[in-house]
PDB file of N, CA and C in Angstrom:
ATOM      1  N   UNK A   1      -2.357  11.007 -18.997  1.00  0.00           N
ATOM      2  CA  UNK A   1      -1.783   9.767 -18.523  1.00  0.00           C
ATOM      3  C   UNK A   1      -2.873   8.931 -17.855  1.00  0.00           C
ATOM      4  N   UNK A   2      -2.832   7.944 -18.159  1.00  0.00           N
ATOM      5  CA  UNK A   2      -4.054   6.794 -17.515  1.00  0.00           C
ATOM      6  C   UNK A   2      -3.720   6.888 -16.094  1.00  0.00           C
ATOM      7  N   UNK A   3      -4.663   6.460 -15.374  1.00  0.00           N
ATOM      8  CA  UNK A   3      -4.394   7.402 -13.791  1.00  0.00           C
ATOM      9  C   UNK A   3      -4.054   5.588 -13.559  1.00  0.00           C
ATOM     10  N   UNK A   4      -4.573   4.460 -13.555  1.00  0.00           N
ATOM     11  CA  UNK A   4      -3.163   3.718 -13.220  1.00  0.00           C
ATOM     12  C   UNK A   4      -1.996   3.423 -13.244  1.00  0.00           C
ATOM     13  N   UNK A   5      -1.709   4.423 -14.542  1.00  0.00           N
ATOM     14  CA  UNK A   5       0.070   4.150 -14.785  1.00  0.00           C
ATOM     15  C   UNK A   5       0.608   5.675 -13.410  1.00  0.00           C
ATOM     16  N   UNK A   6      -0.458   6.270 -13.247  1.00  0.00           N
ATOM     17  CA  UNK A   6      -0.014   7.517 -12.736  1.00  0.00           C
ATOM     18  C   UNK A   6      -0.193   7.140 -10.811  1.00  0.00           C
ATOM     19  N   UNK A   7      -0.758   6.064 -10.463  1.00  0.00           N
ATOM     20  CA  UNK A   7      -0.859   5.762  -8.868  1.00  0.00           C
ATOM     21  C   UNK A   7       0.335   4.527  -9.317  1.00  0.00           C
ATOM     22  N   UNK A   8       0.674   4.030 -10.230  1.00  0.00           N
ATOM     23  CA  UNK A   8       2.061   2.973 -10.191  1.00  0.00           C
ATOM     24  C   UNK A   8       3.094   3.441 -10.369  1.00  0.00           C
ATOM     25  N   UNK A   9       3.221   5.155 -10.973  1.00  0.00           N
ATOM     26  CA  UNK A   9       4.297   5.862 -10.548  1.00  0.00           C
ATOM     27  C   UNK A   9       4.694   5.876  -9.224  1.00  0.00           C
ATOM     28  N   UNK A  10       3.901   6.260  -8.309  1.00  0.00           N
ATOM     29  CA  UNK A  10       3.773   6.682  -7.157  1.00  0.00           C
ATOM     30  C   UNK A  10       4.498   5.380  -6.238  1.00  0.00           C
ATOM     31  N   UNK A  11       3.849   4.208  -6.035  1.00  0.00           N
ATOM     32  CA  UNK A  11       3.857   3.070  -6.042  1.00  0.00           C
ATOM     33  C   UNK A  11       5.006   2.886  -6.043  1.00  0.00           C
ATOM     34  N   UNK A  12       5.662   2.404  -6.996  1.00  0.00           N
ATOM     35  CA  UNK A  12       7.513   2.627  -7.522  1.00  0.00           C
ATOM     36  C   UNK A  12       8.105   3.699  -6.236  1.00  0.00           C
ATOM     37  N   UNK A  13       7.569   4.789  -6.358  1.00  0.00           N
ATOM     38  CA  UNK A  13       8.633   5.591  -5.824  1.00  0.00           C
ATOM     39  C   UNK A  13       8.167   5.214  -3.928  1.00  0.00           C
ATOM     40  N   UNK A  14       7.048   4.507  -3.396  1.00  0.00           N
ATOM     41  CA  UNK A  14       6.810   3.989  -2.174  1.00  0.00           C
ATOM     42  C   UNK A  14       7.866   2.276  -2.283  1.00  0.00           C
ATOM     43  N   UNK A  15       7.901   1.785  -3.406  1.00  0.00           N
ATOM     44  CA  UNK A  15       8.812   0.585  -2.947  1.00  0.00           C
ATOM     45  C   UNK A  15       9.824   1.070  -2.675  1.00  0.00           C
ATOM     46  N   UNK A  16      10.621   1.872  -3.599  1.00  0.00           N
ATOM     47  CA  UNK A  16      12.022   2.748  -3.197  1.00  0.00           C
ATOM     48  C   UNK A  16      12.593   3.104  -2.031  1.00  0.00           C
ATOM     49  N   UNK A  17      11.224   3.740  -1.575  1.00  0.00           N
ATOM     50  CA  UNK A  17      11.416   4.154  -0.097  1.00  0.00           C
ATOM     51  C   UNK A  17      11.444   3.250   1.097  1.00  0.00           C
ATOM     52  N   UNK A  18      10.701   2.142   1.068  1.00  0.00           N
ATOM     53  CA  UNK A  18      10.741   1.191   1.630  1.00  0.00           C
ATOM     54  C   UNK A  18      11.939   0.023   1.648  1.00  0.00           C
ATOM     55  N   UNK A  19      12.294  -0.157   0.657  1.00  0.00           N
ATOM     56  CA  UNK A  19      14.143  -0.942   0.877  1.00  0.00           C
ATOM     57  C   UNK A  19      14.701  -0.050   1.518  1.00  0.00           C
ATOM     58  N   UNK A  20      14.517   1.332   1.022  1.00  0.00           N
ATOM     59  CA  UNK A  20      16.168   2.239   1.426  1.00  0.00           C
ATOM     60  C   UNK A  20      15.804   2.243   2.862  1.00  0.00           C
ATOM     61  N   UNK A  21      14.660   2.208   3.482  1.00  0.00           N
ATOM     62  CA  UNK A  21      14.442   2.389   5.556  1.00  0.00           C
ATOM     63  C   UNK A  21      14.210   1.224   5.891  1.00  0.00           C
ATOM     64  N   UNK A  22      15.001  -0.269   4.758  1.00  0.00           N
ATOM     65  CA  UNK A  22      14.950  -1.010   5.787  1.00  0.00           C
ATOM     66  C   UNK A  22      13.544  -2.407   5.693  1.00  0.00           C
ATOM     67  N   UNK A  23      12.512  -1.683   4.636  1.00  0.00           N
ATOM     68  CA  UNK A  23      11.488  -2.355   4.705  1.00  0.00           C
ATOM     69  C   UNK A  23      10.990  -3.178   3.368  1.00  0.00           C
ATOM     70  N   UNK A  24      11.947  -3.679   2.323  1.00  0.00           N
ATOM     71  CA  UNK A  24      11.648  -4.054   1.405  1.00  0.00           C
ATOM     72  C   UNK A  24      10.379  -5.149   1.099  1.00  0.00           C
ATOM     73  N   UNK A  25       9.431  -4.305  -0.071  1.00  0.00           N
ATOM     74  CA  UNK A  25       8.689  -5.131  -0.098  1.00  0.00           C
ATOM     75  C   UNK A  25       8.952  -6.628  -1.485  1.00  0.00           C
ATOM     76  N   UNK A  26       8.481  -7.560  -1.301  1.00  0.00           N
ATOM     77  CA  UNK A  26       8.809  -8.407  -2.158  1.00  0.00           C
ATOM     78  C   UNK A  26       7.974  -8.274  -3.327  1.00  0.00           C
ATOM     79  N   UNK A  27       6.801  -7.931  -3.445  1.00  0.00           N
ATOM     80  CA  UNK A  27       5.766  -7.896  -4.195  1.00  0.00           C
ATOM     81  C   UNK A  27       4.716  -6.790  -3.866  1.00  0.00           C
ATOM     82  N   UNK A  28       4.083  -5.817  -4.772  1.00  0.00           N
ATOM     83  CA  UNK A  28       2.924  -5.058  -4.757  1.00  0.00           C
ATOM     84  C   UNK A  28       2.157  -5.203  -5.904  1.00  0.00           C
ATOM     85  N   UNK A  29       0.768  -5.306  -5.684  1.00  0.00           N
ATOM     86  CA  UNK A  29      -0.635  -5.377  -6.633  1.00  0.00           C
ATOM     87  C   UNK A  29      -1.269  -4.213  -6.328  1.00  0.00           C
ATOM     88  N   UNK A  30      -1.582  -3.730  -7.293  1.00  0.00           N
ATOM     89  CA  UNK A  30      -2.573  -2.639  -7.296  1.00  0.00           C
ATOM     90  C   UNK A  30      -3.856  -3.074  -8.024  1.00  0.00           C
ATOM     91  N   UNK A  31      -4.900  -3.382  -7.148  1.00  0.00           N
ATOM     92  CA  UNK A  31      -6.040  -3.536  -8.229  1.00  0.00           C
ATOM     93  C   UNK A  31      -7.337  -2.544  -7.874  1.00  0.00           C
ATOM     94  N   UNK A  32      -8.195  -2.465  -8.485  1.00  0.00           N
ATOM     95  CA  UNK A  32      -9.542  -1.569  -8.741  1.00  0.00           C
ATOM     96  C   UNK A  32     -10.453  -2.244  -7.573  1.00  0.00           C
ATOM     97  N   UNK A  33     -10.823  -1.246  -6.472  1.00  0.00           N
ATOM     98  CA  UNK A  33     -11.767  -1.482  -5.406  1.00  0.00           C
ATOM     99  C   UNK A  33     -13.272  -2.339  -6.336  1.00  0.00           C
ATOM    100  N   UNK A  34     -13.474  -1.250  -7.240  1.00  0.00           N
ATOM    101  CA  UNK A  34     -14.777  -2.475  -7.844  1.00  0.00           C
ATOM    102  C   UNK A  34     -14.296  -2.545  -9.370  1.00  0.00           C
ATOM    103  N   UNK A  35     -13.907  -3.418 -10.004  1.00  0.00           N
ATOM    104  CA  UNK A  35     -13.604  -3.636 -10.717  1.00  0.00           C
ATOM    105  C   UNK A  35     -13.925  -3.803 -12.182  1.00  0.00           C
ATOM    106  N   UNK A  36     -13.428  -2.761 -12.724  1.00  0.00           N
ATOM    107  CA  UNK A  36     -14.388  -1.837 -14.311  1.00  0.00           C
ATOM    108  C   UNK A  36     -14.875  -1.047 -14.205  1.00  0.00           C
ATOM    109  N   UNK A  37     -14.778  -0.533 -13.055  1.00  0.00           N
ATOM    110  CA  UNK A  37     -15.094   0.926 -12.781  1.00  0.00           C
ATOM    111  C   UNK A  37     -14.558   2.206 -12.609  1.00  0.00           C
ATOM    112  N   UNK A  38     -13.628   2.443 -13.406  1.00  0.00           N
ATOM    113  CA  UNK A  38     -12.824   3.638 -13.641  1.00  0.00           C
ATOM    114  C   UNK A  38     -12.657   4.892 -12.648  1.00  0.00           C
ATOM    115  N   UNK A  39     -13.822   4.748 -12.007  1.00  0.00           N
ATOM    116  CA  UNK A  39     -14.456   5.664 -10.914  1.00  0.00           C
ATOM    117  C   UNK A  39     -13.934   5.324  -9.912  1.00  0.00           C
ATOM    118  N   UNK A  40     -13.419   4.209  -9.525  1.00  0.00           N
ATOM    119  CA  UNK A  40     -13.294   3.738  -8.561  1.00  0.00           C
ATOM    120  C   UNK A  40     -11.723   3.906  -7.472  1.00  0.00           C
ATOM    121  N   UNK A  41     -11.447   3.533  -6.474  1.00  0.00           N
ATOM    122  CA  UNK A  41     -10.306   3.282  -5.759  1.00  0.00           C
ATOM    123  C   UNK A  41      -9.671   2.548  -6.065  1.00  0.00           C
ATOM    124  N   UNK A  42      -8.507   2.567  -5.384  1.00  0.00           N
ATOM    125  CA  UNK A  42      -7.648   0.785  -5.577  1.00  0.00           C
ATOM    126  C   UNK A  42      -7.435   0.344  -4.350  1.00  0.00           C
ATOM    127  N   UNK A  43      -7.404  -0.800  -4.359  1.00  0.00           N
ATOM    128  CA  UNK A  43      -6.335  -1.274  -3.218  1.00  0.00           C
ATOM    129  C   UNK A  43      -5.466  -1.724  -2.970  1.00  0.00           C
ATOM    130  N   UNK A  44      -4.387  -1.869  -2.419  1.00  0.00           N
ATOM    131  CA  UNK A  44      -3.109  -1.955  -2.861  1.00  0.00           C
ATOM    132  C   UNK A  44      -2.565  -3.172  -1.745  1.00  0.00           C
ATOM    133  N   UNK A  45      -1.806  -4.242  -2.327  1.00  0.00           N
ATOM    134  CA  UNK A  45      -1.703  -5.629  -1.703  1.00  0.00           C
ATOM    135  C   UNK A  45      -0.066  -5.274  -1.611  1.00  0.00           C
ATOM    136  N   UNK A  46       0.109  -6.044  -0.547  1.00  0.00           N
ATOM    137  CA  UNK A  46       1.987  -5.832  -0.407  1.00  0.00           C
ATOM    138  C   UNK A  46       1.971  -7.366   0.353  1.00  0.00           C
ATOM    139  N   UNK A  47       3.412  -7.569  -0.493  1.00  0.00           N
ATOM    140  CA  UNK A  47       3.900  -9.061   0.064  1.00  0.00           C
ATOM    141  C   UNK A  47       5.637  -8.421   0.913  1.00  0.00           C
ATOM    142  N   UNK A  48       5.518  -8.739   1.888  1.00  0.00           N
ATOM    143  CA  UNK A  48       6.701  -8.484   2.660  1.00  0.00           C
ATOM    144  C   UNK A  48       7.307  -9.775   3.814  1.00  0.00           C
ATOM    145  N   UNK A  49       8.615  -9.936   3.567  1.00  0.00           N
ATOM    146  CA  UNK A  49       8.801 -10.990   4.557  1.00  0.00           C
ATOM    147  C   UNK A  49       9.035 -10.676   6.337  1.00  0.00           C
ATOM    148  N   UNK A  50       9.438  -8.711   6.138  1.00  0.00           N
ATOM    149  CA  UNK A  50       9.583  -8.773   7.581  1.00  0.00           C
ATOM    150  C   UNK A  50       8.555  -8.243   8.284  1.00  0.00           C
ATOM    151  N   UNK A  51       7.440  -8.955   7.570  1.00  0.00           N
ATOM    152  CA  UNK A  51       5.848  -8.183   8.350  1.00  0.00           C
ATOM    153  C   UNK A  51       5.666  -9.433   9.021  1.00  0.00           C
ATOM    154  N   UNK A  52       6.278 -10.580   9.322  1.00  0.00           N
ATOM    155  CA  UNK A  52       6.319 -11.478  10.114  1.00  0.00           C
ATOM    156  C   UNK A  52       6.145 -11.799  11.352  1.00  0.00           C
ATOM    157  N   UNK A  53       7.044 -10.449  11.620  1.00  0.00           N
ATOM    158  CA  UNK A  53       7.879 -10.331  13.334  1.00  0.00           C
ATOM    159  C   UNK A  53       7.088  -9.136  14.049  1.00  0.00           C
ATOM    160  N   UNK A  54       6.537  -9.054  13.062  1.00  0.00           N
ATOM    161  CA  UNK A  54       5.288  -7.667  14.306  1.00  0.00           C
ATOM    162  C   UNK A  54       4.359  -7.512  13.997  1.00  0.00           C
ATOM    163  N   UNK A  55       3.124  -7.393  14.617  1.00  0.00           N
ATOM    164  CA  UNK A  55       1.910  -7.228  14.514  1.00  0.00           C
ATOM    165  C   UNK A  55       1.108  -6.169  13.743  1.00  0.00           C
ATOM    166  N   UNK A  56      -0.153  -6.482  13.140  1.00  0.00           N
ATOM    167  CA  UNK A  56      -0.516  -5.482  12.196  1.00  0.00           C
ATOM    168  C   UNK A  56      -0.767  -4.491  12.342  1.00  0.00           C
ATOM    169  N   UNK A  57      -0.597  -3.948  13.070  1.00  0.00           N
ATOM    170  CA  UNK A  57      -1.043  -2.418  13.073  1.00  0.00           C
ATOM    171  C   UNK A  57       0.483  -1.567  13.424  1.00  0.00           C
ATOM    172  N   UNK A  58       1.545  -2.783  14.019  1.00  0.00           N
ATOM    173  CA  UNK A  58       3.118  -1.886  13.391  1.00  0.00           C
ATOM    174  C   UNK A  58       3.487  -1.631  12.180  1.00  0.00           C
ATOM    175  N   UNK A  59       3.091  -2.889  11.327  1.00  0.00           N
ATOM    176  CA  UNK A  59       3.446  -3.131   9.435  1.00  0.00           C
ATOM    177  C   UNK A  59       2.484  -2.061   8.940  1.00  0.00           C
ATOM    178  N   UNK A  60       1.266  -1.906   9.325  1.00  0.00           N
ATOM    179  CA  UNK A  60       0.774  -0.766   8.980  1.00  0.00           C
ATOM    180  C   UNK A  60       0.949   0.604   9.245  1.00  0.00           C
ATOM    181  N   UNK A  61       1.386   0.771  10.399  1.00  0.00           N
ATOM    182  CA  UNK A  61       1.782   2.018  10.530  1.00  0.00           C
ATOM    183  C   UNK A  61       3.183   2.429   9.832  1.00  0.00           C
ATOM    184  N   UNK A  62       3.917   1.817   9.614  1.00  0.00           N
ATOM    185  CA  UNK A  62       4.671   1.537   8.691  1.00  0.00           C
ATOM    186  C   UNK A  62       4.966   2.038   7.488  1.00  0.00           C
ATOM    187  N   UNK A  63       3.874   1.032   6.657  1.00  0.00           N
ATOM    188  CA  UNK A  63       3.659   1.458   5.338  1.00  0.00           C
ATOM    189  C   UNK A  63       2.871   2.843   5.117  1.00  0.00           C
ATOM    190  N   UNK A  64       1.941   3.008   6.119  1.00  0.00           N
ATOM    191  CA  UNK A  64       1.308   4.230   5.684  1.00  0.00           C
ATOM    192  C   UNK A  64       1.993   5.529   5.954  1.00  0.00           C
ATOM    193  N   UNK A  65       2.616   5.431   6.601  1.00  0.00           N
ATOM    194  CA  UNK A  65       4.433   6.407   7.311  1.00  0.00           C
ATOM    195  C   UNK A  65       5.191   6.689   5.935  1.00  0.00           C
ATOM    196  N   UNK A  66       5.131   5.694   5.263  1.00  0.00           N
ATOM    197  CA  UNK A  66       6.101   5.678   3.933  1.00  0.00           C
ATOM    198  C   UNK A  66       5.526   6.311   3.300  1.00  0.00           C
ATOM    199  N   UNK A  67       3.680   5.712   3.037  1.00  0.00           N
ATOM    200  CA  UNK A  67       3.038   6.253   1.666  1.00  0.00           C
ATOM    201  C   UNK A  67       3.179   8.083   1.563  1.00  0.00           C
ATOM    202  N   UNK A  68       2.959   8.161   3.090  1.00  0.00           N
ATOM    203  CA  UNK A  68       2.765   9.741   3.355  1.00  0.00           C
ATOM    204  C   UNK A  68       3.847  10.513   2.902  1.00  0.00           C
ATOM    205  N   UNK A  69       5.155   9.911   3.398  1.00  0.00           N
ATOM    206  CA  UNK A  69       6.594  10.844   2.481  1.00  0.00           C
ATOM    207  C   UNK A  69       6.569  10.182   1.236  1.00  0.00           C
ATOM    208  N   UNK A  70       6.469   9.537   0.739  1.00  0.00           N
ATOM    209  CA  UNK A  70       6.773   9.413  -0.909  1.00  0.00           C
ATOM    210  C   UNK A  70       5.335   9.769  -1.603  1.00  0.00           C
ATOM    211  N   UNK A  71       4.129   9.479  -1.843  1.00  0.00           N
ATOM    212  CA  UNK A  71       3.261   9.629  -2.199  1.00  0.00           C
ATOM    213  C   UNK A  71       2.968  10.842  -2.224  1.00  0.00           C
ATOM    214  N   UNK A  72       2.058  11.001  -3.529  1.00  0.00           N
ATOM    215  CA  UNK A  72       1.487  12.837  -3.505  1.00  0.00           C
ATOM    216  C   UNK A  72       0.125  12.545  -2.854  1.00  0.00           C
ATOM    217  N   UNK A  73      -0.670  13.695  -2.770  1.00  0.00           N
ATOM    218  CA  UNK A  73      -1.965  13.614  -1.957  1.00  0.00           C
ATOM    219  C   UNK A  73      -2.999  12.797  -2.485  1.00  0.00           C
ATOM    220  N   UNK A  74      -2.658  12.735  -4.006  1.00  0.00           N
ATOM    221  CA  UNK A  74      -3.606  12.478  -4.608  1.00  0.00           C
ATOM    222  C   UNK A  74      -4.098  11.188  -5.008  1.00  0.00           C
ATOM    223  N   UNK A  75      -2.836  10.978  -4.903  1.00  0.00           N
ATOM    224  CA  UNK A  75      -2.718   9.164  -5.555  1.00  0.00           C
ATOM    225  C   UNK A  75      -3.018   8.559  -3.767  1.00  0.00           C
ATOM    226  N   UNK A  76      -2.721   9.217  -2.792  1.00  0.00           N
ATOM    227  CA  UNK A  76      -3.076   8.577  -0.816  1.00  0.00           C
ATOM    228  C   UNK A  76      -4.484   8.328  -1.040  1.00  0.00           C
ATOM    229  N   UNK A  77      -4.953  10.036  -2.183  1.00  0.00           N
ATOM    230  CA  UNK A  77      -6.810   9.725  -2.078  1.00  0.00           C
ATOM    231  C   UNK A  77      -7.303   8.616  -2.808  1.00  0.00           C
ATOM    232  N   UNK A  78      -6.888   7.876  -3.573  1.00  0.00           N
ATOM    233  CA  UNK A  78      -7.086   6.931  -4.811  1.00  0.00           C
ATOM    234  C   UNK A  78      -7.084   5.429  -3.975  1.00  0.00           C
ATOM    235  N   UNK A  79      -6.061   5.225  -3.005  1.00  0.00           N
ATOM    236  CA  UNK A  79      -5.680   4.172  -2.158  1.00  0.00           C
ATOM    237  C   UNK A  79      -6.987   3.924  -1.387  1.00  0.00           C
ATOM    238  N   UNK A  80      -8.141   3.012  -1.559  1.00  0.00           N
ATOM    239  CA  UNK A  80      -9.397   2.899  -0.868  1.00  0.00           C
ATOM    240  C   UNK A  80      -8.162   1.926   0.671  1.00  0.00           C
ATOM    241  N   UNK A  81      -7.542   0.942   0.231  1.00  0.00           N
ATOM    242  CA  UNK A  81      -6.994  -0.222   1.279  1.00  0.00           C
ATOM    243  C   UNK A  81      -5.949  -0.542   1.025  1.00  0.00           C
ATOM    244  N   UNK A  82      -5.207  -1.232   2.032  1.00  0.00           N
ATOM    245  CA  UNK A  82      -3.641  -1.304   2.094  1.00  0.00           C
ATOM    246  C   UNK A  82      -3.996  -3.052   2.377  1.00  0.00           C
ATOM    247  N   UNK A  83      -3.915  -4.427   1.545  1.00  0.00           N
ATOM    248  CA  UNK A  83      -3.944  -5.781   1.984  1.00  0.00           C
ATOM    249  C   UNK A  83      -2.339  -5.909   2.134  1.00  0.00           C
ATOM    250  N   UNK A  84      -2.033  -6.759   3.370  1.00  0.00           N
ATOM    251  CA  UNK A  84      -0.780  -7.072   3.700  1.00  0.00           C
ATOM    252  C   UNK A  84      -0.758  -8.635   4.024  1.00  0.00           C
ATOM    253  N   UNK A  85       0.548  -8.951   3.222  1.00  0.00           N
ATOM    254  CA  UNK A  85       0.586 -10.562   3.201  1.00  0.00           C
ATOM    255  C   UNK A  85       2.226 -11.134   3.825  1.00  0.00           C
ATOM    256  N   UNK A  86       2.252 -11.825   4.003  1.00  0.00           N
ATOM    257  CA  UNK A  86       3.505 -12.147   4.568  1.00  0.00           C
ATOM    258  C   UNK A  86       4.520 -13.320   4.029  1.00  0.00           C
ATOM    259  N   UNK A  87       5.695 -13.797   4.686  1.00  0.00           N
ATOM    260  CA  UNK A  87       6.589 -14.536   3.729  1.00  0.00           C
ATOM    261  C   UNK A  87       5.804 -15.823   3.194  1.00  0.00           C
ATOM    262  N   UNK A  88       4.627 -15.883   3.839  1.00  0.00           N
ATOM    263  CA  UNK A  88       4.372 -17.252   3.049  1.00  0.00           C
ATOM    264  C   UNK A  88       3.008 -17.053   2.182  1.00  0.00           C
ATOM    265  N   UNK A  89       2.859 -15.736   1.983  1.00  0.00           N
ATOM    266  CA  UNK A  89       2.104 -15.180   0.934  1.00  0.00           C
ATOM    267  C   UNK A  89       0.252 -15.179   1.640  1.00  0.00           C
ATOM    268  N   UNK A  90       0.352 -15.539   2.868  1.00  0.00           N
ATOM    269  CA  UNK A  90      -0.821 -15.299   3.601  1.00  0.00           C
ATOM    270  C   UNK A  90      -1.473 -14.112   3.898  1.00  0.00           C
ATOM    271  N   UNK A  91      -2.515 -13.658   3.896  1.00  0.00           N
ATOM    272  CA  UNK A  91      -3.480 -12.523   4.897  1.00  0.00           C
ATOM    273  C   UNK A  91      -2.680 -11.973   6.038  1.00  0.00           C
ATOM    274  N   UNK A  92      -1.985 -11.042   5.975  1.00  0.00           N
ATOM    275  CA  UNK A  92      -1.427 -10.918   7.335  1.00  0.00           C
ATOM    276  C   UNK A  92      -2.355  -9.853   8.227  1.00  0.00           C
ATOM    277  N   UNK A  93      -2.766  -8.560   7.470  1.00  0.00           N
ATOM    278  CA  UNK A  93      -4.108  -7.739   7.956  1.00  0.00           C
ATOM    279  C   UNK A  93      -4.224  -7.038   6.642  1.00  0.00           C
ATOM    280  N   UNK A  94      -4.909  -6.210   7.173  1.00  0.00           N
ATOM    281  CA  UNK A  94      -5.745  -5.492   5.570  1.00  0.00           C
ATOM    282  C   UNK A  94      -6.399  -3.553   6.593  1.00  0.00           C
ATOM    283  N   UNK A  95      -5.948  -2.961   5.847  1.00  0.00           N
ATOM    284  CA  UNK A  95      -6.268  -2.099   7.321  1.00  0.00           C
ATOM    285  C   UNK A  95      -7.606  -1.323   7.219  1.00  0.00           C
ATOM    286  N   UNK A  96      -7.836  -0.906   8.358  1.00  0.00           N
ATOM    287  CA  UNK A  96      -9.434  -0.483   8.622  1.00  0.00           C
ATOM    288  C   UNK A  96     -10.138   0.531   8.081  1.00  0.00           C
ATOM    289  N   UNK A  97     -10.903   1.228   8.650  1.00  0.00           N
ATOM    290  CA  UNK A  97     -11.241   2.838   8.370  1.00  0.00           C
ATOM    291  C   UNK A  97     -10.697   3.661   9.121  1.00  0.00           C
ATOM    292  N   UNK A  98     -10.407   3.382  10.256  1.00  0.00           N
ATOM    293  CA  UNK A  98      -9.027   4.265  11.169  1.00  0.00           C
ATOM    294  C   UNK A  98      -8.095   4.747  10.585  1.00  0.00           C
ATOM    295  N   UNK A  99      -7.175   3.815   9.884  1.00  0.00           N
ATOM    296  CA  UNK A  99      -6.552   3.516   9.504  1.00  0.00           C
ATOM    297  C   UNK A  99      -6.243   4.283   8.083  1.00  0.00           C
ATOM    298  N   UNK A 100      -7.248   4.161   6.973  1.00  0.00           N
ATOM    299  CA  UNK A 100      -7.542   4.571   5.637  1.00  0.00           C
ATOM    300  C   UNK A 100      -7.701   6.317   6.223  1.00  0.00           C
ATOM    301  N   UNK A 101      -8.110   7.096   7.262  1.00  0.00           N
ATOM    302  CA  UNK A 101      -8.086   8.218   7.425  1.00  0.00           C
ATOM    303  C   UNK A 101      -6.880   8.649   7.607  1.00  0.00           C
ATOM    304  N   UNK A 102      -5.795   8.381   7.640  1.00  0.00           N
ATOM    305  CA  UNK A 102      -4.690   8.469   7.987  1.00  0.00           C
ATOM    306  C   UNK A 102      -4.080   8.823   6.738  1.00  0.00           C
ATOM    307  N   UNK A 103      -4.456   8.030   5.784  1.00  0.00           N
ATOM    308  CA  UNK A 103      -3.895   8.307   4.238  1.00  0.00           C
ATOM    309  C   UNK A 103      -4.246   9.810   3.734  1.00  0.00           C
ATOM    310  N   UNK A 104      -5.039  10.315   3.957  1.00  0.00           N
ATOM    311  CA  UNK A 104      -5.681  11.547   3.308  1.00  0.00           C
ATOM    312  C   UNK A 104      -4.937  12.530   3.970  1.00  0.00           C
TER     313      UNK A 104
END
């Protein structure tokens, strides 16, 4: 299986989880940390409207709370970054290296 259809499995089953607790996202991108490089990470963009009302490092703790119960280990290791955008499709944060240790 092409390992992007196999981290957009994953993906799917993290939006799932996220409506059902409450946190629906409106939109997710998955694209290639360097791009054409097969070798590489992804990073993964989320458009959400109720990342509005709290600050980034709640929306992040958040999502990465989710990735950890729905996600397998493997596809967390594949995730180089988490970009987070908000209802009006802006930069809301993008999370750190703190942060990215948390995934593994």
């Amino acid at each position: 299986m092409d390992r992007t259809i196999a981290v957009n499995n994953e993906i799917e089953k993290f939006k799932i989880a996220c409506a059902n607790k409450g946190y629906p996202l409106r939109d997710t991108c998955l694209k290639e940390a360097y791009e054409g490089d097969v070798s590489t990470s992804f990073i993964l963009e989320v458009v959400a409207d109720w990342i509005d009302v709290m600050d980034c490092s709640e929306a992040l703790d958040i999502l990465i709370d989710l990735m950890w119960d729905t996600m397998n280990e493997e596809t967390r290791k594949k995730i180089f970054s988490i970009t987070v955008f908000d209802s009006k499709d802006e930069l809301h944060c993008e999370t750190d290296d703190d942060d990215i240790q948390k995934l593994s």
